[in-house]
C-alpha atoms as a PDB file:
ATOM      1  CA  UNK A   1     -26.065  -0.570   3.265  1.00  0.00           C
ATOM      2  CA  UNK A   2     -25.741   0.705  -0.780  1.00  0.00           C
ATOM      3  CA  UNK A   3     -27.072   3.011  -2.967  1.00  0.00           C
ATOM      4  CA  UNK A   4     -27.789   0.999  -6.692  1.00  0.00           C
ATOM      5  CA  UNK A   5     -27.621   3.027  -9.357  1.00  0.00           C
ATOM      6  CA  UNK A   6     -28.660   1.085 -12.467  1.00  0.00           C
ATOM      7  CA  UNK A   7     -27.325  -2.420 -11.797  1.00  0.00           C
ATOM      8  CA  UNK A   8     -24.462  -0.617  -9.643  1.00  0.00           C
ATOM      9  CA  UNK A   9     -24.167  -0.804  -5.877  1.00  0.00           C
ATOM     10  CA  UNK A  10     -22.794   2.249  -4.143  1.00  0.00           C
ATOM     11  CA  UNK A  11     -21.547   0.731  -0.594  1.00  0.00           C
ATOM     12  CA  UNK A  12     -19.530   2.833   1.738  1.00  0.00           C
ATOM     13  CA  UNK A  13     -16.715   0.749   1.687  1.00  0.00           C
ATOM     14  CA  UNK A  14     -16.728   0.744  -2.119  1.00  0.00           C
ATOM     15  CA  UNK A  15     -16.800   4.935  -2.369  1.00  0.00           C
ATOM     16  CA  UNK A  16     -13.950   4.921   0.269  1.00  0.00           C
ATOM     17  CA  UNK A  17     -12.023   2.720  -2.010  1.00  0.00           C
ATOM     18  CA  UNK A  18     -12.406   4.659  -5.207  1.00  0.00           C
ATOM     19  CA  UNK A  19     -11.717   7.508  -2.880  1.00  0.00           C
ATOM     20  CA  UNK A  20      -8.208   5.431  -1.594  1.00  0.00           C
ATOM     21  CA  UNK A  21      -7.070   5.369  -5.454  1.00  0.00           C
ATOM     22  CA  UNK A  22      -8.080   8.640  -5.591  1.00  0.00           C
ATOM     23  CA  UNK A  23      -5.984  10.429  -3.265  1.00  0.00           C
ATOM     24  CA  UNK A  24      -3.028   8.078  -4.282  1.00  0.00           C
ATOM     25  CA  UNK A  25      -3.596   9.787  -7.960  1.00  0.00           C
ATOM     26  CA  UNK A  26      -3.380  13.107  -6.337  1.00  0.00           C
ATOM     27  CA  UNK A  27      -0.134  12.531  -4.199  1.00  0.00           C
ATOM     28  CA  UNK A  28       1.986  10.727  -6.395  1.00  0.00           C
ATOM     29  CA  UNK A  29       0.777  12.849  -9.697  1.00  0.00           C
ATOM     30  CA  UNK A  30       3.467  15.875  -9.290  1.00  0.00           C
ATOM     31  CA  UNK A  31       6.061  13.360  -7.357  1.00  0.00           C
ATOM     32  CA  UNK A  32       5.749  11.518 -10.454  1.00  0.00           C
ATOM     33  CA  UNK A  33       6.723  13.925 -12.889  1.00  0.00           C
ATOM     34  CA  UNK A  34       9.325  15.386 -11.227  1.00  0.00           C
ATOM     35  CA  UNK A  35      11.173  11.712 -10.605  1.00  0.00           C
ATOM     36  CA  UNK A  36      10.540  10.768 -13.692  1.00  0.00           C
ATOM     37  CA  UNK A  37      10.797  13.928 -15.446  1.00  0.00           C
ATOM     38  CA  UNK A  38       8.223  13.536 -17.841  1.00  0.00           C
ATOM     39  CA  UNK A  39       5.466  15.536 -19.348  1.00  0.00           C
ATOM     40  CA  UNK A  40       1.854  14.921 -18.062  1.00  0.00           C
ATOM     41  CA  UNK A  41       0.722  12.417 -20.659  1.00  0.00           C
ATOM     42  CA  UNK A  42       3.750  10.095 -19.577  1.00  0.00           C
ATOM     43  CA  UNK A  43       2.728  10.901 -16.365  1.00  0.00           C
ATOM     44  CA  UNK A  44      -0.915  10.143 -15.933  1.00  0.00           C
ATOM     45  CA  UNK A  45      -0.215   6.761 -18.413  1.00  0.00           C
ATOM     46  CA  UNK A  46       2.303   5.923 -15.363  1.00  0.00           C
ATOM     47  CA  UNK A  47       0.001   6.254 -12.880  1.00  0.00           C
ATOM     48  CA  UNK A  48      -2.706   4.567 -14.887  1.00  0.00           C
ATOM     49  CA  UNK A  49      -0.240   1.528 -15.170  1.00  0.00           C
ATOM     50  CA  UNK A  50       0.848   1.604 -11.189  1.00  0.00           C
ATOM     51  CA  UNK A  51      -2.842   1.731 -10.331  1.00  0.00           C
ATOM     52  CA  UNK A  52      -3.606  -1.222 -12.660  1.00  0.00           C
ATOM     53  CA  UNK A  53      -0.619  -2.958 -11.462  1.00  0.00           C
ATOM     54  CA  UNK A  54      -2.307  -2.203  -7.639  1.00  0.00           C
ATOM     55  CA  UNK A  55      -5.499  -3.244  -8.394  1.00  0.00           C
ATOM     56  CA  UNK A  56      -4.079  -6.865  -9.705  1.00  0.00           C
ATOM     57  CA  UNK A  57      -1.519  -7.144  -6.776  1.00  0.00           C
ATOM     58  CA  UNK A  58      -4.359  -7.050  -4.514  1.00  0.00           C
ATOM     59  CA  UNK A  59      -6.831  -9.025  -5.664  1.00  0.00           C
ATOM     60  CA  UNK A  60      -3.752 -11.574  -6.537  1.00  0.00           C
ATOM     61  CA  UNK A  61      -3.147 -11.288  -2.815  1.00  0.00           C
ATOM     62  CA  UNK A  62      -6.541 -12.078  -1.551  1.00  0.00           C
ATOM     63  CA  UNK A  63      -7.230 -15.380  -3.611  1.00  0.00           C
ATOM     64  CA  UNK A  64      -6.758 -16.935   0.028  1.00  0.00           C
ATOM     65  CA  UNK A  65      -9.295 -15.033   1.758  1.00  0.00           C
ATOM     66  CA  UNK A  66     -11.561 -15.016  -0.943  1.00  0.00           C
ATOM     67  CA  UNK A  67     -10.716 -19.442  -1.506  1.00  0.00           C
ATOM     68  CA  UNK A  68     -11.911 -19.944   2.452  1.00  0.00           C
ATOM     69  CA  UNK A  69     -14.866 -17.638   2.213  1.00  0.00           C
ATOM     70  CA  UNK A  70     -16.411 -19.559  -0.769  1.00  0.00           C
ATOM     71  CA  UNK A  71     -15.638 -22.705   1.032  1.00  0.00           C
ATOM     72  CA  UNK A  72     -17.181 -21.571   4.358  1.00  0.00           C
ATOM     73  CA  UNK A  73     -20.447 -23.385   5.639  1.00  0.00           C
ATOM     74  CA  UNK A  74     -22.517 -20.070   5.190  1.00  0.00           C
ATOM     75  CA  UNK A  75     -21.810 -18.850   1.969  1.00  0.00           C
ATOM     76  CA  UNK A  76     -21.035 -14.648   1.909  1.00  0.00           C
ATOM     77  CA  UNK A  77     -22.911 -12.760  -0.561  1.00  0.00           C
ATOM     78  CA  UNK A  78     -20.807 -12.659  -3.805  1.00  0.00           C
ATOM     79  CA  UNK A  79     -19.534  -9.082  -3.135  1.00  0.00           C
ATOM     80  CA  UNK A  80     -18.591  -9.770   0.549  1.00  0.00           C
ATOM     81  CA  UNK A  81     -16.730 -12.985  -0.608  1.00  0.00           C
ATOM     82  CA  UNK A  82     -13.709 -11.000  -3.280  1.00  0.00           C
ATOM     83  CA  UNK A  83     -10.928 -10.416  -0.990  1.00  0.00           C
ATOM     84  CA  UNK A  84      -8.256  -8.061  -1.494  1.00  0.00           C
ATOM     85  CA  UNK A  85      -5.269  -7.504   0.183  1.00  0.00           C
ATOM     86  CA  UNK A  86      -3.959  -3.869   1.108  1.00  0.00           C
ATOM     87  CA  UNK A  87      -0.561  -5.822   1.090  1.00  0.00           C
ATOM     88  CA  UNK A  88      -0.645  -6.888  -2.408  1.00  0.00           C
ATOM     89  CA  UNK A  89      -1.790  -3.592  -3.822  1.00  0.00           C
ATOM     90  CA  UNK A  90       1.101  -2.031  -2.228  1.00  0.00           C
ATOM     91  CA  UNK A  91       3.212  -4.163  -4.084  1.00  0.00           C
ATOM     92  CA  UNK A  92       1.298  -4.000  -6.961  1.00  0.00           C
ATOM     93  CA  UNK A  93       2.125  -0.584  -7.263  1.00  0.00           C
ATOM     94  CA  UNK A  94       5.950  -0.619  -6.115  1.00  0.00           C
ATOM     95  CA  UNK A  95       6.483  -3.668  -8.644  1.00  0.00           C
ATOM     96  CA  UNK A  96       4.644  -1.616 -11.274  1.00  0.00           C
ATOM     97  CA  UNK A  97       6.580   1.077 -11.235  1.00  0.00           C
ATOM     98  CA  UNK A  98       9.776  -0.942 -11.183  1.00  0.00           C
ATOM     99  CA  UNK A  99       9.355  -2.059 -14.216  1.00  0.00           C
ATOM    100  CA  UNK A 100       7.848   1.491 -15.745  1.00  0.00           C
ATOM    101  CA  UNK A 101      11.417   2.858 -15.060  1.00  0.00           C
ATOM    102  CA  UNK A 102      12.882  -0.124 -17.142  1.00  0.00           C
ATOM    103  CA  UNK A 103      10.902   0.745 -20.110  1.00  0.00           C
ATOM    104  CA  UNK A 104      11.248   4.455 -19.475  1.00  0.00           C
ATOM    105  CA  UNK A 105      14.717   4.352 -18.849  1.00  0.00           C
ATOM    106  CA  UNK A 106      14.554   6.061 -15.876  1.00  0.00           C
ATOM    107  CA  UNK A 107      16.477   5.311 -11.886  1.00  0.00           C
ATOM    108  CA  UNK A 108      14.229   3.306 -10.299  1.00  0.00           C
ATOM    109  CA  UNK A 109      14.846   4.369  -7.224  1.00  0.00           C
ATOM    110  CA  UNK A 110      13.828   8.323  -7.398  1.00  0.00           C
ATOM    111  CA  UNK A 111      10.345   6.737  -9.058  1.00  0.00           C
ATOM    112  CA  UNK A 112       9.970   4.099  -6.526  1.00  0.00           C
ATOM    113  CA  UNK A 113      10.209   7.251  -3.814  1.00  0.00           C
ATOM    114  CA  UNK A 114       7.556   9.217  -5.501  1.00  0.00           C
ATOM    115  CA  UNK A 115       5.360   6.658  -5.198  1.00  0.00           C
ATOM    116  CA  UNK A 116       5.280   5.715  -1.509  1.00  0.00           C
ATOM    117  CA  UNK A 117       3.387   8.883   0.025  1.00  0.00           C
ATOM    118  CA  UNK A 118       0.541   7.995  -2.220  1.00  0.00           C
ATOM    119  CA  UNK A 119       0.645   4.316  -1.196  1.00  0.00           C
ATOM    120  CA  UNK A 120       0.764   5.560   2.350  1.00  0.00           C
ATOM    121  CA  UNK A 121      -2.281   7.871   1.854  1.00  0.00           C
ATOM    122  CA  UNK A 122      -4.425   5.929  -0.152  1.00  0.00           C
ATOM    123  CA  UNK A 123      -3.514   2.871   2.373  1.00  0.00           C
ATOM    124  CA  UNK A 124      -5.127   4.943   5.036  1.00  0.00           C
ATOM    125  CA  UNK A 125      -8.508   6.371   3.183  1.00  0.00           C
ATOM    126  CA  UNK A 126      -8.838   1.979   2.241  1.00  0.00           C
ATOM    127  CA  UNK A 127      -7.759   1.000   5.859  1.00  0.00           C
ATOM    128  CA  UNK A 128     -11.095   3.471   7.190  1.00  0.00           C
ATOM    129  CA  UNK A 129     -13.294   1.602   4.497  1.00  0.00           C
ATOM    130  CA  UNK A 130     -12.266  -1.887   5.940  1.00  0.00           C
ATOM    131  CA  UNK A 131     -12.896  -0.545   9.675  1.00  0.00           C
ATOM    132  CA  UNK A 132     -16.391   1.072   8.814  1.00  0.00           C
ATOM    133  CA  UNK A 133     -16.925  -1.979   6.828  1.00  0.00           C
ATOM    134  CA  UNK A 134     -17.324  -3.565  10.488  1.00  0.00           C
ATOM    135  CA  UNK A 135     -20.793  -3.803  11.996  1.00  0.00           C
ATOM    136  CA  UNK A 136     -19.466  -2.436  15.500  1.00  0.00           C
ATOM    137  CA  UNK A 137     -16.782  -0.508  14.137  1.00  0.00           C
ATOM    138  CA  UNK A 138     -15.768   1.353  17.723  1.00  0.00           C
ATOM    139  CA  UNK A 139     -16.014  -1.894  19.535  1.00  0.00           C
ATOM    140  CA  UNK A 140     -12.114  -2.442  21.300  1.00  0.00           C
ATOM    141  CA  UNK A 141     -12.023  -6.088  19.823  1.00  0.00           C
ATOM    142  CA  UNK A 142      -9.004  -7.079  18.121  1.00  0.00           C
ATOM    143  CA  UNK A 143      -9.822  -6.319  14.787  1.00  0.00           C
ATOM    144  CA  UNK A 144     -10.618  -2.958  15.764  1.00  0.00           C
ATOM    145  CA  UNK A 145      -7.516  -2.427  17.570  1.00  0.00           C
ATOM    146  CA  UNK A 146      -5.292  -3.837  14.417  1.00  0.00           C
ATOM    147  CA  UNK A 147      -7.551  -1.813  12.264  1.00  0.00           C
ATOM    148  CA  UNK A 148      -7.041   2.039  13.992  1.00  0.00           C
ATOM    149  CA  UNK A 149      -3.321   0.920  14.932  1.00  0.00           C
ATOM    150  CA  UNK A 150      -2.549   0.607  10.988  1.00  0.00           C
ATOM    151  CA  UNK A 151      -4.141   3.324  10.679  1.00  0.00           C
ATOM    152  CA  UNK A 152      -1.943   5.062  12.984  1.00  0.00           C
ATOM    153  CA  UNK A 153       1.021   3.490  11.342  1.00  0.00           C
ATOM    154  CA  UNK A 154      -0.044   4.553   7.785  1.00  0.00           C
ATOM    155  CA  UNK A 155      -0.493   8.332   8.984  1.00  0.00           C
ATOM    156  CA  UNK A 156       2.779   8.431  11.122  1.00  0.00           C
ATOM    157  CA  UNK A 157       4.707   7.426   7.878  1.00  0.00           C
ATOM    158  CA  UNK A 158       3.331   9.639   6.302  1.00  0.00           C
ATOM    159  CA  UNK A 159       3.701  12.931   8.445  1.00  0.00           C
ATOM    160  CA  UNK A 160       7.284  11.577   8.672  1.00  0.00           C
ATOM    161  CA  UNK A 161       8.213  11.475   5.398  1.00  0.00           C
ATOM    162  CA  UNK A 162       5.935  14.736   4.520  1.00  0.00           C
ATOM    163  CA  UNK A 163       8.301  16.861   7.339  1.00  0.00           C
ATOM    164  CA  UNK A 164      11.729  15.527   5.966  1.00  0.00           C
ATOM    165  CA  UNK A 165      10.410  16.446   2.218  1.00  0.00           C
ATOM    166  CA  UNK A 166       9.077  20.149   3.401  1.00  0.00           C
ATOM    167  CA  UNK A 167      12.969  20.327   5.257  1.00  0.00           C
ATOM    168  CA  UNK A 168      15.044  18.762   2.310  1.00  0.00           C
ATOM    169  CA  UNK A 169      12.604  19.564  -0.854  1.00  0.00           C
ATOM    170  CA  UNK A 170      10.914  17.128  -2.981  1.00  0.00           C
ATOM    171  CA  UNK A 171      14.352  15.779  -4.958  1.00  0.00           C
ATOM    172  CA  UNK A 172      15.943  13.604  -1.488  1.00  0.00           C
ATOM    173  CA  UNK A 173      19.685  13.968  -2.092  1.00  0.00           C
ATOM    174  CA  UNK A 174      19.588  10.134  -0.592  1.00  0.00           C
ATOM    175  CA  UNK A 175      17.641   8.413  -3.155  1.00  0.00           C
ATOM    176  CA  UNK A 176      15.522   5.518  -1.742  1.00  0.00           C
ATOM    177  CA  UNK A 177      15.076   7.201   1.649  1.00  0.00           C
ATOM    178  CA  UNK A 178      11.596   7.221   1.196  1.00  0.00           C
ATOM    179  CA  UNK A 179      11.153   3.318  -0.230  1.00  0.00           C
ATOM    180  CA  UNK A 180      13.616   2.408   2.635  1.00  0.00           C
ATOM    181  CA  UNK A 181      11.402   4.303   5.527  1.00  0.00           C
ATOM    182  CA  UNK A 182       8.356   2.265   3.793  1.00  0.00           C
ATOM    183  CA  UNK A 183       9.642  -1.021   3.951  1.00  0.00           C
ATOM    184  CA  UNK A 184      11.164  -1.454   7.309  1.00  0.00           C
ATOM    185  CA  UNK A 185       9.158   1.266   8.967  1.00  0.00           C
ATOM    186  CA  UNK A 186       5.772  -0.146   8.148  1.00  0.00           C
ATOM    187  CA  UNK A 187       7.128  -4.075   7.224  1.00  0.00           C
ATOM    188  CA  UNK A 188       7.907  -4.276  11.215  1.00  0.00           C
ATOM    189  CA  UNK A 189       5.236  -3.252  12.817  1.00  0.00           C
ATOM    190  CA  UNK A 190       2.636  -4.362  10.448  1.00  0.00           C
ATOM    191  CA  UNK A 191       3.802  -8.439  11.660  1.00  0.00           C
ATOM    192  CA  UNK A 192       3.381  -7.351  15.494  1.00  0.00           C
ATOM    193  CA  UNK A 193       0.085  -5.961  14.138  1.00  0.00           C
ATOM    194  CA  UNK A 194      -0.898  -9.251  11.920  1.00  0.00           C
ATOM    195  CA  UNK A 195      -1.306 -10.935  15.549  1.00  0.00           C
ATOM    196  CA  UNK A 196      -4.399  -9.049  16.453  1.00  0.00           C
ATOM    197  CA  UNK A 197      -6.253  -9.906  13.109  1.00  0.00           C
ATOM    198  CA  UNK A 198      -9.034 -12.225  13.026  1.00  0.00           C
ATOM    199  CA  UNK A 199     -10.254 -11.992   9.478  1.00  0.00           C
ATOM    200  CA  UNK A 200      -7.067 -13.613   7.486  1.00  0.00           C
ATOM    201  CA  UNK A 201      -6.468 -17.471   6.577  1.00  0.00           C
ATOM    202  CA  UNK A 202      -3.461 -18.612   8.456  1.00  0.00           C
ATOM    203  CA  UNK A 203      -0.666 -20.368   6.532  1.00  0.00           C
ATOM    204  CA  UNK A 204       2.294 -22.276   8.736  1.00  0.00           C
ATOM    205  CA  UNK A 205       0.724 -21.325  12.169  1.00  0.00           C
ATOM    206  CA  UNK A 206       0.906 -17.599  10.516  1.00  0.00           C
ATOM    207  CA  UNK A 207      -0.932 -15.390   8.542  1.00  0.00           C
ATOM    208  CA  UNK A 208      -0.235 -13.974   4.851  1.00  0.00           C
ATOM    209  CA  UNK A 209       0.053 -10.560   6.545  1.00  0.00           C
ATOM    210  CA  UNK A 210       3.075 -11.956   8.494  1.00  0.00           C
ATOM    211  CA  UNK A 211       4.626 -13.908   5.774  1.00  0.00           C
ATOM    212  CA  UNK A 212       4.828 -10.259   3.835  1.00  0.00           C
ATOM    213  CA  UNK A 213       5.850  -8.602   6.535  1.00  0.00           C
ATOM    214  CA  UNK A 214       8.739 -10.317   7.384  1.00  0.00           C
ATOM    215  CA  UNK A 215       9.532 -10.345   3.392  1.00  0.00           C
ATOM    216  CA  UNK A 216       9.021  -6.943   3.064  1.00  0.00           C
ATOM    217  CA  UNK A 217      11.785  -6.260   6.178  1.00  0.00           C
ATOM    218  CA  UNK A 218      13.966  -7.502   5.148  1.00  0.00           C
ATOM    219  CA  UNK A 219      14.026  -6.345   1.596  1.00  0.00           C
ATOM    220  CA  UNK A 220      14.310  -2.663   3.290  1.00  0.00           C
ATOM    221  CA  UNK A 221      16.718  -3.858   5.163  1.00  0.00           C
ATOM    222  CA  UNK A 222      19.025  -5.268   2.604  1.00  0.00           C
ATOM    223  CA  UNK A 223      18.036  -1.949   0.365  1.00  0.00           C
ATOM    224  CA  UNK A 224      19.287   0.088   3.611  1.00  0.00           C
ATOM    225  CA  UNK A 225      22.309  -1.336   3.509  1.00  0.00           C
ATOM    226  CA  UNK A 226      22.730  -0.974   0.113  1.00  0.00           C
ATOM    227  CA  UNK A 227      22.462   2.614   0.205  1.00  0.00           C
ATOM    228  CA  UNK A 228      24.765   2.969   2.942  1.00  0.00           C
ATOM    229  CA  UNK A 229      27.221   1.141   0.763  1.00  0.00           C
ATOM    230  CA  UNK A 230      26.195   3.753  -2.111  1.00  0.00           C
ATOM    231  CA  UNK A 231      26.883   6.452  -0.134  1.00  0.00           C
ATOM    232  CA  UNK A 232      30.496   5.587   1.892  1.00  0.00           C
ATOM    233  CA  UNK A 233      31.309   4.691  -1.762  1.00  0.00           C
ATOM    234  CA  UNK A 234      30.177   8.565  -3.170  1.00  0.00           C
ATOM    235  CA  UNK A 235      32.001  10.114   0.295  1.00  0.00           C
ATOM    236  CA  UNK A 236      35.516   8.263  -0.493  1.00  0.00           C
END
């Protein structure tokens, strides 16, 4: 079901995804500038260059999905065949900005922070598009259930990390708290969660979702520790 407009097709799915990079615009945009501590032009050129850097990581992510759908034995329509993959945007963006605080000359760490209650946001405005997507999107079949449980996820980061900023104010005094929380706190659940999907190409008896899971784990882990390092090192 679409709306065209010229030779454009308005789907549902496709409004709630412009509306997912959308609200990540709107969260990160102040978080931005005050981690970077920029003025608004350097700011909203940032954010262009995250969003860009999104957009790529996901559709980089889904070449597997969107390989076995143009293989199947009935052909999708050529919109319903692109994959992307929420996985690889997030990455997108995190790897983005990585490397906008190299050329800014900035700590990586407070910009890598301002960016994850956007990702976290906008994850959860593209995870509804994906389960409305669905033609019996309240049925309790697996898909469903992964679907509203990373949904879950998503928000329960978020409210997390939104109390501890209202507590401690928007500059953590434990920089990476917020990356940290993001990669362990959603890495591990999300490859319990990978085991109730039914709409990913499995790779080694597991799917890409798992694979990046586990990856991103233990990258949050290692950063954890890290940062505990960091911060017996400032106490001594």
């Amino acid at each position: 079901m679409g709306v065209r407009i010229g030779s454009f097709i308005l789907t549902p799915e496709g409004l709630l995804l412009a509306g997912a990079l959308a609200v990540f615009l709107l969260a990160s945009y102040s978080r931005i500038r005050l981690a970077a501590q920029c003025g608004r032009t350097t700011a909203a050129a940032l954010l262009a260059w995250v969003s860009v850097c999104g957009v790529a990581g996901a559709a980089l992510y889904g070449i597997p999905g969107t390989l076995e759908a143009a293989q199947r034995v009935d052909p999708l329509p050529s919109d319903a065949a692109i994959a992307f993959g929420s996985f690889g945007g997030y990455w997108g963006v995190l790897l983005g900005g990585l490397a906008a605080a190299w050329i800014l000359r900035r700590t990586a760490l407070p910009l890598l922070d301002a960016l994850v209650p956007g990702i976290l946001l906008g994850g959860l405005v593209a995870r509804a598009a994906v389960w409305f997507a669905q033609t019996t999107p309240f049925s309790l079949t697996p898909f469903a259930i992964w679907s509203v449980a990373d949904m879950a996820l998503h928000g329960a980061l978020f409210g997390a990390l939104a109390t501890v900023e209202r507590r401690r104010g928007p500059e953590m005094a434990w920089n990476g708290a917020f990356l940290t929380t993001f990669l362990i706190g959603y890495g591990a659940p999300r490859f319990i969660l990978e085991f109730f999907r039914e709409d990913t190409v499995p790779w080694a008896d597991f799917t890409w979702g798992h694979h990046t899971s586990l990856l991103q784990t233990i990258a949050g882990v290692a950063l954890l520790f890290f940062l505990l390092r960091q911060r017996r090192a400032h106490a001594g």
